[in-house]
PDB file of N, CA and C in Angstrom:
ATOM      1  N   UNK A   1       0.836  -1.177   0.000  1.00  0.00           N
ATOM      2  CA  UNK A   1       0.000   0.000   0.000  1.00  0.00           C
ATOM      3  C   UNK A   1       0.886   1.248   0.000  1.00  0.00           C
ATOM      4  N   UNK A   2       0.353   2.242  -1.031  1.00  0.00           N
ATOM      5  CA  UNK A   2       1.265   3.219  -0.870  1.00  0.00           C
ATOM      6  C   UNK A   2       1.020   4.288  -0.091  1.00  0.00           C
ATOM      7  N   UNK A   3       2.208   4.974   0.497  1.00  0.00           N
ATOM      8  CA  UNK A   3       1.248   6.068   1.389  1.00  0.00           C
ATOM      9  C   UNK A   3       1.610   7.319   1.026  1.00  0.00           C
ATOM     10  N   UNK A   4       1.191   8.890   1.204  1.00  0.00           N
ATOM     11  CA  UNK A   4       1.281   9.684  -0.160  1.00  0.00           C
ATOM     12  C   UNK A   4       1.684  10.504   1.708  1.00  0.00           C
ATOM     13  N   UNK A   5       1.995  11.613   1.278  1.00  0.00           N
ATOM     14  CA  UNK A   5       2.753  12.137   1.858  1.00  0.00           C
ATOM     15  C   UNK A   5       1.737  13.673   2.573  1.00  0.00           C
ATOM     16  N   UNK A   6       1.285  13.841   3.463  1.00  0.00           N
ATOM     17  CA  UNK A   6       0.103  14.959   3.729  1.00  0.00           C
ATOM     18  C   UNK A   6       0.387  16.188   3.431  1.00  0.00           C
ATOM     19  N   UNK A   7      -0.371  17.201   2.637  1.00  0.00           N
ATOM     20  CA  UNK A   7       0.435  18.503   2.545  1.00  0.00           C
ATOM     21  C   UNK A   7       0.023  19.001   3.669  1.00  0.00           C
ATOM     22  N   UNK A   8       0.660  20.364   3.677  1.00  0.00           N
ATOM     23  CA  UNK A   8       0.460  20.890   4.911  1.00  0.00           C
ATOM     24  C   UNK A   8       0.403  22.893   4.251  1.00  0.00           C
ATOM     25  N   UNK A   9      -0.596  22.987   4.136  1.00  0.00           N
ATOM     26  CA  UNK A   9      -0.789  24.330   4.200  1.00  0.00           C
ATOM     27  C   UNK A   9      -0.147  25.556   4.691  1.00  0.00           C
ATOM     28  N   UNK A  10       0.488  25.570   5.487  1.00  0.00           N
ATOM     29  CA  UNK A  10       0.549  26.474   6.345  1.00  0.00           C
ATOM     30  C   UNK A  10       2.596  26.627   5.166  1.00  0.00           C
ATOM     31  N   UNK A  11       2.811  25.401   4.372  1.00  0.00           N
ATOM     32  CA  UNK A  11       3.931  25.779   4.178  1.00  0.00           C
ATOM     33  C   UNK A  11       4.121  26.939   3.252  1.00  0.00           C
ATOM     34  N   UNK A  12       2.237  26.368   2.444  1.00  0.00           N
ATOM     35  CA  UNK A  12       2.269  27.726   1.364  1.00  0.00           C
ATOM     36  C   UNK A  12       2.036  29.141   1.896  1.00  0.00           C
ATOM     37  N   UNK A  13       1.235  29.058   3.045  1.00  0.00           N
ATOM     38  CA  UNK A  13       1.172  30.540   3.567  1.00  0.00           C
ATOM     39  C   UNK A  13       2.289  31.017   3.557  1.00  0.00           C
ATOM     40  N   UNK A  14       3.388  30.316   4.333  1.00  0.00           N
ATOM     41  CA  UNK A  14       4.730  30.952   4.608  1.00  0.00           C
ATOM     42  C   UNK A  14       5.626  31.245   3.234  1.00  0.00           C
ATOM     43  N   UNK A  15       5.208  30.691   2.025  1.00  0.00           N
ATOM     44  CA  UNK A  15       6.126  30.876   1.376  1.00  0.00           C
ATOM     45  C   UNK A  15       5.560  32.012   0.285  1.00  0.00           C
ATOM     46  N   UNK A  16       3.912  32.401   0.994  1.00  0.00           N
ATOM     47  CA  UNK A  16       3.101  33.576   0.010  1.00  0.00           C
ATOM     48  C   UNK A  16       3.900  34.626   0.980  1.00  0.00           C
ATOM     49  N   UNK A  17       3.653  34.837   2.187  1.00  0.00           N
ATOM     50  CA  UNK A  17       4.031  35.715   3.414  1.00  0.00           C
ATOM     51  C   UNK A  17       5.314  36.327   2.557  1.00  0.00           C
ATOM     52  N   UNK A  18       6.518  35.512   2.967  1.00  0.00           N
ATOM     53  CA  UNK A  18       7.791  35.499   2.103  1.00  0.00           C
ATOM     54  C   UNK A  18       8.195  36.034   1.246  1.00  0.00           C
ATOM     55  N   UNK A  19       7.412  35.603   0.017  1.00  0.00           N
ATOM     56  CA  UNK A  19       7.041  36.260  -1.545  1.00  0.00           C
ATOM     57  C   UNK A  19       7.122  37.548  -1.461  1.00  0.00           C
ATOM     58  N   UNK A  20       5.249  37.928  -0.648  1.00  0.00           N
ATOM     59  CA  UNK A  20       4.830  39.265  -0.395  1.00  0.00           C
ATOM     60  C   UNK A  20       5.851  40.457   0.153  1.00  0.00           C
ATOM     61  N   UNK A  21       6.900  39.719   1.255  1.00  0.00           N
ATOM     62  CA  UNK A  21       7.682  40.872   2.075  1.00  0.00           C
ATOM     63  C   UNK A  21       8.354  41.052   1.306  1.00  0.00           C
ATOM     64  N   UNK A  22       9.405  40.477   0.574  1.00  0.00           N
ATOM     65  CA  UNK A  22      10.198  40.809  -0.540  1.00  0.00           C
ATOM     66  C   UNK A  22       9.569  41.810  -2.009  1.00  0.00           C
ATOM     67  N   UNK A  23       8.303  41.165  -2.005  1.00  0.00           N
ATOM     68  CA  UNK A  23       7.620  41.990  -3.088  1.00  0.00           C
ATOM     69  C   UNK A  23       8.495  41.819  -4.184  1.00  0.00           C
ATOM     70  N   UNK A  24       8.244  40.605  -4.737  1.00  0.00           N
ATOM     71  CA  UNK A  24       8.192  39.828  -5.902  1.00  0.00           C
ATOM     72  C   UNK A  24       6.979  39.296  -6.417  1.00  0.00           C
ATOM     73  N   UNK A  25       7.175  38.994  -7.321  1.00  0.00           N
ATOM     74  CA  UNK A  25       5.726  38.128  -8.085  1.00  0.00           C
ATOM     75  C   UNK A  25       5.831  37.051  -8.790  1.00  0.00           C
ATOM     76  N   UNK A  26       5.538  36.184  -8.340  1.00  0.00           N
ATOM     77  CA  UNK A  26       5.343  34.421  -8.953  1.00  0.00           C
ATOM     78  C   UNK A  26       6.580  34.590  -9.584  1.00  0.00           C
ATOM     79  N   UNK A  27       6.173  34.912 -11.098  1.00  0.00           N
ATOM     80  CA  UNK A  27       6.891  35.272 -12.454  1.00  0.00           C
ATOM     81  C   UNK A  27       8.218  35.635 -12.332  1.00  0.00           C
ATOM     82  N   UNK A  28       8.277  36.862 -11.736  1.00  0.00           N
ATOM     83  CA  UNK A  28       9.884  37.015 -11.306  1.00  0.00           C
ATOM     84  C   UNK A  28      10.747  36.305 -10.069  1.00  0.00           C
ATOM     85  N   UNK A  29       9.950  35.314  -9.217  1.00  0.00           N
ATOM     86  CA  UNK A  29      10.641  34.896  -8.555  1.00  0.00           C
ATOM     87  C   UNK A  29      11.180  33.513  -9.337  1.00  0.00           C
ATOM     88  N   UNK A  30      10.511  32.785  -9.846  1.00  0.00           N
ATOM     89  CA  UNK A  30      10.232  31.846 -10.810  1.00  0.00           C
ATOM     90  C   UNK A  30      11.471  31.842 -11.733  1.00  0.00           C
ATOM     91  N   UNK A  31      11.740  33.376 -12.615  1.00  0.00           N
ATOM     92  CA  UNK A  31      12.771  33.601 -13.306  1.00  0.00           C
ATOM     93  C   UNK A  31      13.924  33.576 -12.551  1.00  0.00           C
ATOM     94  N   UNK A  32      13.985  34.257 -11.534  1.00  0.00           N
ATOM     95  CA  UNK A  32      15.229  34.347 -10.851  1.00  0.00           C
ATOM     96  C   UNK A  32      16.054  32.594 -10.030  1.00  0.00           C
ATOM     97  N   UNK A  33      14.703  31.882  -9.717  1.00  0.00           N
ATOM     98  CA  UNK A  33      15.024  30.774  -9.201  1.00  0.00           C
ATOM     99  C   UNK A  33      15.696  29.406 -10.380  1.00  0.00           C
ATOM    100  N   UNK A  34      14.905  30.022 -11.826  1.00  0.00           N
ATOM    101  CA  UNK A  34      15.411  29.218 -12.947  1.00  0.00           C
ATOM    102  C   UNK A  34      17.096  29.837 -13.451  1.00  0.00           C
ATOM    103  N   UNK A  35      17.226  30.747 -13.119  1.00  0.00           N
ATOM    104  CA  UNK A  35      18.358  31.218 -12.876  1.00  0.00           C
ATOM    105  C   UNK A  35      19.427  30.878 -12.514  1.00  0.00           C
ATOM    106  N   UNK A  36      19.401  30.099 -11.080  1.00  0.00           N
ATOM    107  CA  UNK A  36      20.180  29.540 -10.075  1.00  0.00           C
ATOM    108  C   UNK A  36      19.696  28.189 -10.546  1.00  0.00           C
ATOM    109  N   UNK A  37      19.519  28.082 -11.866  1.00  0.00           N
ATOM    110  CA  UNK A  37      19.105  26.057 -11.932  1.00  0.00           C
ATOM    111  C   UNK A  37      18.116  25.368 -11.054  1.00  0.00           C
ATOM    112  N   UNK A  38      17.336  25.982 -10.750  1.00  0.00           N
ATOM    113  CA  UNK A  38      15.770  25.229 -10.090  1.00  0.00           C
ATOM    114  C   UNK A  38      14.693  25.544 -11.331  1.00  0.00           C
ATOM    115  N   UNK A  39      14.320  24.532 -11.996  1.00  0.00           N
ATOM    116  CA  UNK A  39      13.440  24.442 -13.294  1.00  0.00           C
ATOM    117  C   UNK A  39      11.900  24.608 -12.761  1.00  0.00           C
ATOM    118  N   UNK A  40      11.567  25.710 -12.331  1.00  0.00           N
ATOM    119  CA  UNK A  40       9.940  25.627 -11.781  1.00  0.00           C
ATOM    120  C   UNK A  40       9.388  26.993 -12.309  1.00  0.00           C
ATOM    121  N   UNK A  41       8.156  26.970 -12.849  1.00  0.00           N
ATOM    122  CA  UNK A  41       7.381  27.310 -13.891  1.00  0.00           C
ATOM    123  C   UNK A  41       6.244  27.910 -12.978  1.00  0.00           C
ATOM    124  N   UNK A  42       5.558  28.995 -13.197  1.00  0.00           N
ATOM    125  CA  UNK A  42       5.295  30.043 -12.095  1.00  0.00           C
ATOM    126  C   UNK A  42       3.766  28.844 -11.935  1.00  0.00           C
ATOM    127  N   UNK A  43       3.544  27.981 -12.500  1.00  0.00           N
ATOM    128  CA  UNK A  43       2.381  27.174 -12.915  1.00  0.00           C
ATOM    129  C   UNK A  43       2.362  26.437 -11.067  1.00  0.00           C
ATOM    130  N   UNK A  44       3.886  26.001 -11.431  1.00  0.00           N
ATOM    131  CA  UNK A  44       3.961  24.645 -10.100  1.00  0.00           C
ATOM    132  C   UNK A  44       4.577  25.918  -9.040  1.00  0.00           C
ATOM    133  N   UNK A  45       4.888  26.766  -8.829  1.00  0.00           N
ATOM    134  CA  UNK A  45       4.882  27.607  -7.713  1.00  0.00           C
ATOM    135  C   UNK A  45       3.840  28.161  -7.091  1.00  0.00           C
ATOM    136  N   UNK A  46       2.846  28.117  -7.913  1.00  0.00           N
ATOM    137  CA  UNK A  46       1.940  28.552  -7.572  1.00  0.00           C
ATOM    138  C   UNK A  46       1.181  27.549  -6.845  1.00  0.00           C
ATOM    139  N   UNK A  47       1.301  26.399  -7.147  1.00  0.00           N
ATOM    140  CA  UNK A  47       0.425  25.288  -6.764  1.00  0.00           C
ATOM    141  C   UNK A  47       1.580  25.133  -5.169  1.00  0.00           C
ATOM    142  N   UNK A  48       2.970  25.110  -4.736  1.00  0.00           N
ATOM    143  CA  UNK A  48       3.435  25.144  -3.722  1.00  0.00           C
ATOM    144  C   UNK A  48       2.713  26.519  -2.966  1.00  0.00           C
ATOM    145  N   UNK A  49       2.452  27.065  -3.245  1.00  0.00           N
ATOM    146  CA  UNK A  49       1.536  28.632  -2.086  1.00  0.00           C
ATOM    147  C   UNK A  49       0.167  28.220  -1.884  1.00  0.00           C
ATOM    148  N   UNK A  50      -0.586  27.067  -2.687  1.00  0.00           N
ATOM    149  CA  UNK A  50      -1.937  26.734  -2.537  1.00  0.00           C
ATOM    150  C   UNK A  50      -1.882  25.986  -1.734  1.00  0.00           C
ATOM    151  N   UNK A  51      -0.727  24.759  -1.542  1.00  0.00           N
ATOM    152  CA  UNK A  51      -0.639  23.643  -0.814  1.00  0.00           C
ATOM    153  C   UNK A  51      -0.967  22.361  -1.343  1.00  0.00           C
ATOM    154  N   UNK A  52      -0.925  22.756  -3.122  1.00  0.00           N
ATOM    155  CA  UNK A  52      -1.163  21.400  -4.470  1.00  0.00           C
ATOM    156  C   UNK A  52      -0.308  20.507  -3.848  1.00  0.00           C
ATOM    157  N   UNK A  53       0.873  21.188  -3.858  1.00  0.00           N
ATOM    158  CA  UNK A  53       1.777  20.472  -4.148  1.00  0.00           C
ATOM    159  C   UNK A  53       2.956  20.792  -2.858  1.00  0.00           C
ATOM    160  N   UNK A  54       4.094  19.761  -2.595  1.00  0.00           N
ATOM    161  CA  UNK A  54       5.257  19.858  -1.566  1.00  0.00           C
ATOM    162  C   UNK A  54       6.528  20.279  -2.167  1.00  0.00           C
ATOM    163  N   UNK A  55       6.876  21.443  -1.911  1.00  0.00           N
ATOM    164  CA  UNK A  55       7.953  22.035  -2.411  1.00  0.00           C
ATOM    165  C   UNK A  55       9.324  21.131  -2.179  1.00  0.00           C
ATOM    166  N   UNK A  56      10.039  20.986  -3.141  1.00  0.00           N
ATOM    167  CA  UNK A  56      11.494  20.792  -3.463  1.00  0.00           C
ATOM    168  C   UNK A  56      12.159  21.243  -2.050  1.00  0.00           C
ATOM    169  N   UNK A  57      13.291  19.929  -1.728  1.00  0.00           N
ATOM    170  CA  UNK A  57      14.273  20.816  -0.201  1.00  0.00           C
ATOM    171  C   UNK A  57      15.514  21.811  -0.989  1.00  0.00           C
ATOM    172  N   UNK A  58      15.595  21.646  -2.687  1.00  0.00           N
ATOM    173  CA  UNK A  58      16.521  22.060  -3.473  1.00  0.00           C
ATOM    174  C   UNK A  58      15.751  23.512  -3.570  1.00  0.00           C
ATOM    175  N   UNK A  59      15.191  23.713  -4.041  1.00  0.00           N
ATOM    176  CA  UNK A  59      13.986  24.893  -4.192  1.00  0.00           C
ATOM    177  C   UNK A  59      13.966  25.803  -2.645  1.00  0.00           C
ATOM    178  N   UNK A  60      13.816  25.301  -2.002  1.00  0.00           N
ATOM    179  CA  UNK A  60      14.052  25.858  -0.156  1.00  0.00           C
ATOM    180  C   UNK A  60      15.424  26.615  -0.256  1.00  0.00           C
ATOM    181  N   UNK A  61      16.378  25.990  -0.057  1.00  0.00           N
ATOM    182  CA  UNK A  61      18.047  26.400  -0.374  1.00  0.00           C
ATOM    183  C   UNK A  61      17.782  27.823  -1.072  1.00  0.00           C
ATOM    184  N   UNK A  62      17.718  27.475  -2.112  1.00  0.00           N
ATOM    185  CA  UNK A  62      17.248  28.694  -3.289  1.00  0.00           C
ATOM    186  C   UNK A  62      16.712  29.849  -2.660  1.00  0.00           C
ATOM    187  N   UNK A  63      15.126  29.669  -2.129  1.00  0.00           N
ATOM    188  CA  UNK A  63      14.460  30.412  -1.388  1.00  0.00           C
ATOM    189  C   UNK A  63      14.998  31.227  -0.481  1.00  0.00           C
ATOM    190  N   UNK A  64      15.822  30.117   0.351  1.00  0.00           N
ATOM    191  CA  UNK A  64      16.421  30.994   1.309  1.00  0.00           C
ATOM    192  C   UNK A  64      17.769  31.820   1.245  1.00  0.00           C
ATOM    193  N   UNK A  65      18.437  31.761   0.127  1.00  0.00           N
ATOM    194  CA  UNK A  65      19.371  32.547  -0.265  1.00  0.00           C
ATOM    195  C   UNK A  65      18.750  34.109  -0.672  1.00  0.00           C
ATOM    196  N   UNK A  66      17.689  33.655  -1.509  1.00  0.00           N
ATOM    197  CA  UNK A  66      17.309  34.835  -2.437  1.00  0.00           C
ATOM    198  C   UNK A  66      16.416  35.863  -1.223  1.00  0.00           C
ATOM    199  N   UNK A  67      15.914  35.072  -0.172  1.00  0.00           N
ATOM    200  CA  UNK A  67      15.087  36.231   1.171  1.00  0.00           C
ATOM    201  C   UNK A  67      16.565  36.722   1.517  1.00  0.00           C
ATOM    202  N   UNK A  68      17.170  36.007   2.130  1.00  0.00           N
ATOM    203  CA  UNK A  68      18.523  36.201   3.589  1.00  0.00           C
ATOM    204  C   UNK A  68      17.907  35.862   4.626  1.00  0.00           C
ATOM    205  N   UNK A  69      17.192  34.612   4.517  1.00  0.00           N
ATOM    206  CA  UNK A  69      16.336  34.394   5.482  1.00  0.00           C
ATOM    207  C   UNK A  69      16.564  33.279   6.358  1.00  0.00           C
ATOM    208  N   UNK A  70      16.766  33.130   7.582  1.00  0.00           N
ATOM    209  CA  UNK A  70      16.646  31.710   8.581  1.00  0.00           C
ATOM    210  C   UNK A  70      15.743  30.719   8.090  1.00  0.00           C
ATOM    211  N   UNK A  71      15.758  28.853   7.793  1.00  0.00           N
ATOM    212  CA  UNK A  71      15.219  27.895   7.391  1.00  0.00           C
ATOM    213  C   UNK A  71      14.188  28.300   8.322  1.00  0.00           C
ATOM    214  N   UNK A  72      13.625  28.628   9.284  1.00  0.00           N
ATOM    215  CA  UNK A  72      12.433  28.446  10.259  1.00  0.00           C
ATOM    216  C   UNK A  72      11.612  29.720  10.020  1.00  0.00           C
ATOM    217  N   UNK A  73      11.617  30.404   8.938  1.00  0.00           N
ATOM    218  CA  UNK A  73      10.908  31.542   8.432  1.00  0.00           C
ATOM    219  C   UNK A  73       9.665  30.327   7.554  1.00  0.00           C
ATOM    220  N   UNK A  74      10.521  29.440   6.983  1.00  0.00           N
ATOM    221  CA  UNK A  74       9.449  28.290   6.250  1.00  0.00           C
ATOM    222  C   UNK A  74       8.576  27.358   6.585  1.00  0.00           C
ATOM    223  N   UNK A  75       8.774  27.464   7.858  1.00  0.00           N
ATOM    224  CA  UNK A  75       8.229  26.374   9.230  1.00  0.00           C
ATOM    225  C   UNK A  75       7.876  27.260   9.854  1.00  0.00           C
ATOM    226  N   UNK A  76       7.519  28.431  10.129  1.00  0.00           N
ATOM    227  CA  UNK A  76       6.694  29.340  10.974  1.00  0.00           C
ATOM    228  C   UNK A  76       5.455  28.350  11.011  1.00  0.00           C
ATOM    229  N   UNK A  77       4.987  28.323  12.490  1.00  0.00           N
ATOM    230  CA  UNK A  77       3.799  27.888  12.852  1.00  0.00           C
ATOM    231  C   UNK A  77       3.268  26.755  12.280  1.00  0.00           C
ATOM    232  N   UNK A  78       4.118  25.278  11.724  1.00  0.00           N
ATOM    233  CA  UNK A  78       3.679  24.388  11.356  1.00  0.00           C
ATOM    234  C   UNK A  78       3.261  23.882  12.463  1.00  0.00           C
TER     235      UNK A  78
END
């Protein structure tokens, strides 16, 4: 039996929160992250802020270079 892995909401809040303080948009964060060699398409980023989908730990790295941000800015209030 396979077992699928639970999303958890609260990761996309944190990573809309995030987005918002920086004041970027999907599109340009998207570009900048394909940039640094993370292949994600403002399509499936978007679906990581809904909680479609479980973001990449490669994609995180990324993230957190491009804020200057502590890993537990992404885990706020899980």
């Amino acid at each position: 039996m396979e077992q699928k892995i639970r999303r958890d909401r609260n990761m996309g809040d944190n990573l809309r929160r995030l987005r918002n303080n920086f004041d970027i948009s999907q599109e340009k964060l998207c570009a900048e992250l394909q940039r640094r060699g993370c292949d994600i398409g403002r399509t499936t980023y978007a679906k990581y802020e809904s909680g479609e989908l479980n973001i990449r730990a490669s994609v995180i790295i990324e993230l957190k270079k491009i804020y200057n941000c502590e890993y537990d800015e992404f885990f706020k209030d899980l």
